[in-house]
Protein backbone atom coordinates (compact mmCIF):
# COMPACT_ATOMS: atom_id res chain seq x y z
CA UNK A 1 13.21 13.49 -20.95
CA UNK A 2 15.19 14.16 -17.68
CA UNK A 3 13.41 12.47 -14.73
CA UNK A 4 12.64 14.68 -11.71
CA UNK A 5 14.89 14.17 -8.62
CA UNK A 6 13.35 11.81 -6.45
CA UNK A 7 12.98 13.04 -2.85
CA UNK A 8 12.08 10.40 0.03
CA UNK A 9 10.50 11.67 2.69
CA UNK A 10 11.06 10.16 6.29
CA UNK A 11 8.36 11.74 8.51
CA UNK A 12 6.29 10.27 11.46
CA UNK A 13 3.49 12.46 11.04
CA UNK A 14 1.01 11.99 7.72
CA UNK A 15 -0.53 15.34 7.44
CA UNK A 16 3.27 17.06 7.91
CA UNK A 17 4.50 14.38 4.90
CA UNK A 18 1.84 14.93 2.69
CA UNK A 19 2.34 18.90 2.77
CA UNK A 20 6.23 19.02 2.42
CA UNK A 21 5.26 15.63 -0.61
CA UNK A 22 2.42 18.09 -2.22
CA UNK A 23 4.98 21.02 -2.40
CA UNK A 24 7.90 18.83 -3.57
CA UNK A 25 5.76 18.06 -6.62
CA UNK A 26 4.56 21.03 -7.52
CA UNK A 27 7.90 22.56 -7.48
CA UNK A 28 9.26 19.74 -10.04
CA UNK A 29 10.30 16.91 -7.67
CA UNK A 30 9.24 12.81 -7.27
CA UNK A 31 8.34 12.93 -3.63
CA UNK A 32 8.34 9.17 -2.06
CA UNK A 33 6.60 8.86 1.78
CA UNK A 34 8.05 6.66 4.44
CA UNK A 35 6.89 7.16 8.34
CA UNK A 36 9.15 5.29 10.43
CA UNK A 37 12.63 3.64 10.17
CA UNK A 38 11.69 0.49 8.85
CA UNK A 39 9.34 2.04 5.52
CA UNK A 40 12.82 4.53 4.96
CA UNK A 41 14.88 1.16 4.98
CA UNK A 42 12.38 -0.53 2.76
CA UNK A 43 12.53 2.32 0.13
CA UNK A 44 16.66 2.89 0.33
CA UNK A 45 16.82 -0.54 -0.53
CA UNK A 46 14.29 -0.49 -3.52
CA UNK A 47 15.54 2.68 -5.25
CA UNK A 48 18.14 5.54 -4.20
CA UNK A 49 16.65 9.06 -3.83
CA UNK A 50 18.36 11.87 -4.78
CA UNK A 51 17.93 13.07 -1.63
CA UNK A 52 16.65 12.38 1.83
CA UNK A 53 14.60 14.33 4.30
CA UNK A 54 14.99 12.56 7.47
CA UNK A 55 12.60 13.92 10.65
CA UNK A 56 14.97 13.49 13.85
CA UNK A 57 12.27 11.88 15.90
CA UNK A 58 10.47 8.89 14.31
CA UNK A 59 8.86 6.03 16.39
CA UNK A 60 11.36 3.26 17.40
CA UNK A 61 15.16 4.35 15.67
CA UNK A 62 15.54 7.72 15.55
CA UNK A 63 16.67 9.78 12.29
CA UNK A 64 19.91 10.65 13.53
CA UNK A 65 20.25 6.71 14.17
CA UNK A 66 19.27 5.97 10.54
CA UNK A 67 21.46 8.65 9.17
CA UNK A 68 24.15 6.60 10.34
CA UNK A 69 23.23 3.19 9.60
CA UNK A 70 23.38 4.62 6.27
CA UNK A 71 26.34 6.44 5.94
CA UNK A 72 28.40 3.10 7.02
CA UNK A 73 26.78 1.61 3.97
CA UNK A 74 28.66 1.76 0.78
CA UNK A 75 25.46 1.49 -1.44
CA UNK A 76 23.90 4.55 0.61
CA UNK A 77 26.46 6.63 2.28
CA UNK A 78 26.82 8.62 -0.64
CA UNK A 79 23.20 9.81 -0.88
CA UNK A 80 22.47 13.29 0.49
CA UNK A 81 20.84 14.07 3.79
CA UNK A 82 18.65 16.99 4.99
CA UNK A 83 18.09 16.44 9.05
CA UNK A 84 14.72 17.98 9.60
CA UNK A 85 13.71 18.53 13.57
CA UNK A 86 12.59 20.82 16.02
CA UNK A 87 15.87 20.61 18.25
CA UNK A 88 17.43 23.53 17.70
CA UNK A 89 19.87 24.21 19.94
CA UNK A 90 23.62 24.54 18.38
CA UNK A 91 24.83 20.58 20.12
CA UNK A 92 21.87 18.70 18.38
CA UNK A 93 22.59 20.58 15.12
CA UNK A 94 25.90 19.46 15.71
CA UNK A 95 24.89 15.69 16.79
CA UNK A 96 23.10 15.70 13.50
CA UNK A 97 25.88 17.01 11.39
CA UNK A 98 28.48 14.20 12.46
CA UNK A 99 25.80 11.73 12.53
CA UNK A 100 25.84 11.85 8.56
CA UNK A 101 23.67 14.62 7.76
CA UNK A 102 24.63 17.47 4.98
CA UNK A 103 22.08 19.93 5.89
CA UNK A 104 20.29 20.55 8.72
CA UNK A 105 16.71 22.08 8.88
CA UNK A 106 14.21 23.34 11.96
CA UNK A 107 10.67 23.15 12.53
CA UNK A 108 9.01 24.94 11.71
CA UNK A 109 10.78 25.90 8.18
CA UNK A 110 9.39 27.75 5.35
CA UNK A 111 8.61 26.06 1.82
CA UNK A 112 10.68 28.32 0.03
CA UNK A 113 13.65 27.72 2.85
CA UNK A 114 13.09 24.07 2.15
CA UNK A 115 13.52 24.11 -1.76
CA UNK A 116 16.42 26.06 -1.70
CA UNK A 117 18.36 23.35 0.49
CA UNK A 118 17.40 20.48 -1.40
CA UNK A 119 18.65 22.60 -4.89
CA UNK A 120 21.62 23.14 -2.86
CA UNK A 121 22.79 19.95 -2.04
CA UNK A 122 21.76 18.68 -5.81
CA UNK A 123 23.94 21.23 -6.87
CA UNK A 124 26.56 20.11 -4.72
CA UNK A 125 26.70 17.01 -5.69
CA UNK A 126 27.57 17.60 -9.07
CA UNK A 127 30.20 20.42 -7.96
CA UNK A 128 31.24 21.94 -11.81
CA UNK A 129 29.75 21.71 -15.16
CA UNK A 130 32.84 21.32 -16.74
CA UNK A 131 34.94 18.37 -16.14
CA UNK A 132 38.47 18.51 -14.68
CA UNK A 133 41.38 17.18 -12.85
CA UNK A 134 42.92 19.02 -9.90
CA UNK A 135 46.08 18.03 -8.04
CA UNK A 136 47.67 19.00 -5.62
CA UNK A 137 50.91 17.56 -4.36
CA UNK A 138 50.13 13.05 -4.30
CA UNK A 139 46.00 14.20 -4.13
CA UNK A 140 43.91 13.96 -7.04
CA UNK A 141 40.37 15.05 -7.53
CA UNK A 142 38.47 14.06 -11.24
CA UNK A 143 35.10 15.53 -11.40
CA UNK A 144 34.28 13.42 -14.94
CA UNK A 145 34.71 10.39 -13.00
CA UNK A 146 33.93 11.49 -8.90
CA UNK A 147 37.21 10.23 -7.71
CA UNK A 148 39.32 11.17 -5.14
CA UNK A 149 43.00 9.43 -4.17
CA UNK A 150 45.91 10.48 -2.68
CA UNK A 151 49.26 8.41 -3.87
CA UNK A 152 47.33 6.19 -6.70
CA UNK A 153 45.55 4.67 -3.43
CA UNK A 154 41.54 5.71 -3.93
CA UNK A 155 39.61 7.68 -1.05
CA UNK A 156 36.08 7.47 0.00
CA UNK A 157 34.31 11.11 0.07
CA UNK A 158 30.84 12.11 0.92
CA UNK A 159 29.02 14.45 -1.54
CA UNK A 160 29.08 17.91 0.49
CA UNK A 161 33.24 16.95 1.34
CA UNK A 162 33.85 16.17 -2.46
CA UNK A 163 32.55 19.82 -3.13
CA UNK A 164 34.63 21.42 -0.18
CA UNK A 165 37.82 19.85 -1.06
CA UNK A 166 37.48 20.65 -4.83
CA UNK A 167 36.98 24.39 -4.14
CA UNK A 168 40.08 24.15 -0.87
CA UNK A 169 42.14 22.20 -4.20
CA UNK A 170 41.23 24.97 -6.92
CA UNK A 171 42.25 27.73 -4.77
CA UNK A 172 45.08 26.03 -2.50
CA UNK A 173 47.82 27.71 -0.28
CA UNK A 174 44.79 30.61 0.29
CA UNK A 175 42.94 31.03 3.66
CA UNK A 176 39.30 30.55 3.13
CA UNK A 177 37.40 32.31 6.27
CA UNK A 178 33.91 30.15 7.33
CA UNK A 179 32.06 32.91 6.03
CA UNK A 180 34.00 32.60 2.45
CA UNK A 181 33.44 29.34 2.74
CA UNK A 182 29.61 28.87 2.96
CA UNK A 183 29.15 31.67 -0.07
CA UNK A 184 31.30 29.65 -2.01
CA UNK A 185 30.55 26.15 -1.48
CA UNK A 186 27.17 25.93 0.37
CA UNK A 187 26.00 29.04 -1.12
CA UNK A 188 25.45 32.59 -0.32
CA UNK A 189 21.22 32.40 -0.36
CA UNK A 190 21.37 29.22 1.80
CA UNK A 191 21.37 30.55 6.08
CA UNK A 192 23.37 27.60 7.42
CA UNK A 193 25.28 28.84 11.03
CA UNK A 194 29.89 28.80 10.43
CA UNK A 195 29.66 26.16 12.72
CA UNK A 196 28.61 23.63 10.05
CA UNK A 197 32.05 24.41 8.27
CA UNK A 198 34.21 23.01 11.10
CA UNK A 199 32.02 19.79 11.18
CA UNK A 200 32.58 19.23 7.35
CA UNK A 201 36.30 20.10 7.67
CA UNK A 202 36.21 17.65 10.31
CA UNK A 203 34.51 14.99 7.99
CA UNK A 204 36.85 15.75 5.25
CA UNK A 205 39.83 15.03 7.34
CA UNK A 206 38.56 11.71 8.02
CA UNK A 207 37.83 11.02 4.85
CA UNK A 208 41.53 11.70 3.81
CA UNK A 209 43.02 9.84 6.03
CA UNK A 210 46.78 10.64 6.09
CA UNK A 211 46.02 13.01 3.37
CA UNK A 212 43.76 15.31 5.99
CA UNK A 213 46.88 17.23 7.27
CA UNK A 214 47.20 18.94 4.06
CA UNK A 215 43.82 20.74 4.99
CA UNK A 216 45.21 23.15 7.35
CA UNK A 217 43.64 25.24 10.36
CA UNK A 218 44.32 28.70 10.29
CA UNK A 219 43.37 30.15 13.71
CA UNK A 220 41.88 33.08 13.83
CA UNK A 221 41.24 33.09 9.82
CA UNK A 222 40.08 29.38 8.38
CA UNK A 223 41.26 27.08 6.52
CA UNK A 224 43.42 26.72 3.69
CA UNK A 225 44.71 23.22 1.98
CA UNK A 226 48.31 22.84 1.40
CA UNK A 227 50.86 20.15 0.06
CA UNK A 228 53.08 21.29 2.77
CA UNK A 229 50.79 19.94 5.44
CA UNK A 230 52.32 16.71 4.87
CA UNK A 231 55.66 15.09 6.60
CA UNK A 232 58.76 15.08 4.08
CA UNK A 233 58.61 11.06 4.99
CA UNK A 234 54.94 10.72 3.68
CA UNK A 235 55.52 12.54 0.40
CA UNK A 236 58.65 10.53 -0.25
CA UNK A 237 56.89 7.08 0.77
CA UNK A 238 53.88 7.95 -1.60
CA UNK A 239 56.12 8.94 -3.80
CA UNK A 240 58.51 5.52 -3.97
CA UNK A 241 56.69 2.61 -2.10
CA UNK A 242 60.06 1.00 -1.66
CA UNK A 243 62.34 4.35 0.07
């Protein structure tokens, strides 16, 4: 029997825990509690979640702190994050966003508002049902084995990137507009503002190091991922280590 997703829980305040815990298992998840920094650590370090809730303001190190601790983690950084706060102004959302989270959430939030993230971002990390291998030009996605390199040399991508640059790879050389964008990877029933595009296209391009230039801004329109993004000299050193 499948185990339910296990969902930990980082919030200072009990009686706000144990509602969001009480819905999370009654809508088929493993809800685990932690109320400060130092509980969160403790139960990262026992057992993964599938996913994290992570309140912004907790006694001592703040969320957005933690988020990063554990995104420059290579046991952790892989495990999706849901910033919940009641800063809501576009530059905290932001702050979040590049501080590690994947989704970002305001007090207060509806139930139903905060089930549909968290199947979201499951969903996204397992972007297709079917397994396959896209390429294009020297970068390689496999979704069988959740592997992404770019000239035989392997790349480190976060779970929300991996499903961006697998849809920008199945559909390359086309302009993808924000909008398109969020239907297609983040969903269209999720509300999450454009902005949070342009931080995850910003996150991506990290992530791909030289490779990020083929992920190309299109002003005015979006963003579309193309081989020809890359120098001529790049391709050909990729190509033949010794030219």
């Amino acid at each position: 029997m499948k185990k339910p997703p296990r969902v930990l829980v980082v919030e200072d305040e009990p009686a706000i825990a144990e509602l969001i815990a009480v819905n999370l298992k009654h809508n088929g998840f493993a809800p685990t509690m932690a109320f400060d920094a130092e509980a969160a650590r403790r139960e990262m370090n026992a057992e993964l979640p599938d996913v994290v809730l992570l309140d912004w303001m907790l006694p001592g190190e703040s969320g957005a702190s933690l988020a990063r601790y554990w995104r420059q983690h290579e046991r952790t950084r892989l495990v999706p994050i849901i910033m919940l706060t009641a800063k809501s102004d576009e530059a905290d959302k932001v702050q979040g966003l590049d501080a590690g989270a994947d989704d970002y959430i305001t007090k207060p939030f509806s139930t139903k508002e905060l089930l549909a993230r968290i199947r979201a971002l499951l969903r996204r990390r397992s972007p297709e049902s079917t397994d396959d291998v896209v390429q294009v030009g020297l970068l390689v996605l496999d979704t069988a084995t959740y592997r992404v390199n770019f000239g035989g040399q392997p790349l480190k991508i976060g779970p929300t990137e991996f499903k961006l640059l697998h849809y920008l790879m199945k559909h390359a050389e086309r302009v993808h507009s924000r909008g398109s964008l969020l239907d297609k990877v983040w969903g269209d029933h999720v509300y999450i503002e454009e902005r949070t595009v342009d931080v995850h296209i910003k996150r991506l391009r990290e992530s791909l190091g030289e490779a990020g230039a083929m992920v190309e801004t299109v002003r005015g329109a979006g963003y579309r991922l193309s081989a020809v993004g890359l120098t001529p000299n790049r391709a050909l050193t990729a190509d033949n280590p010794s030219a």
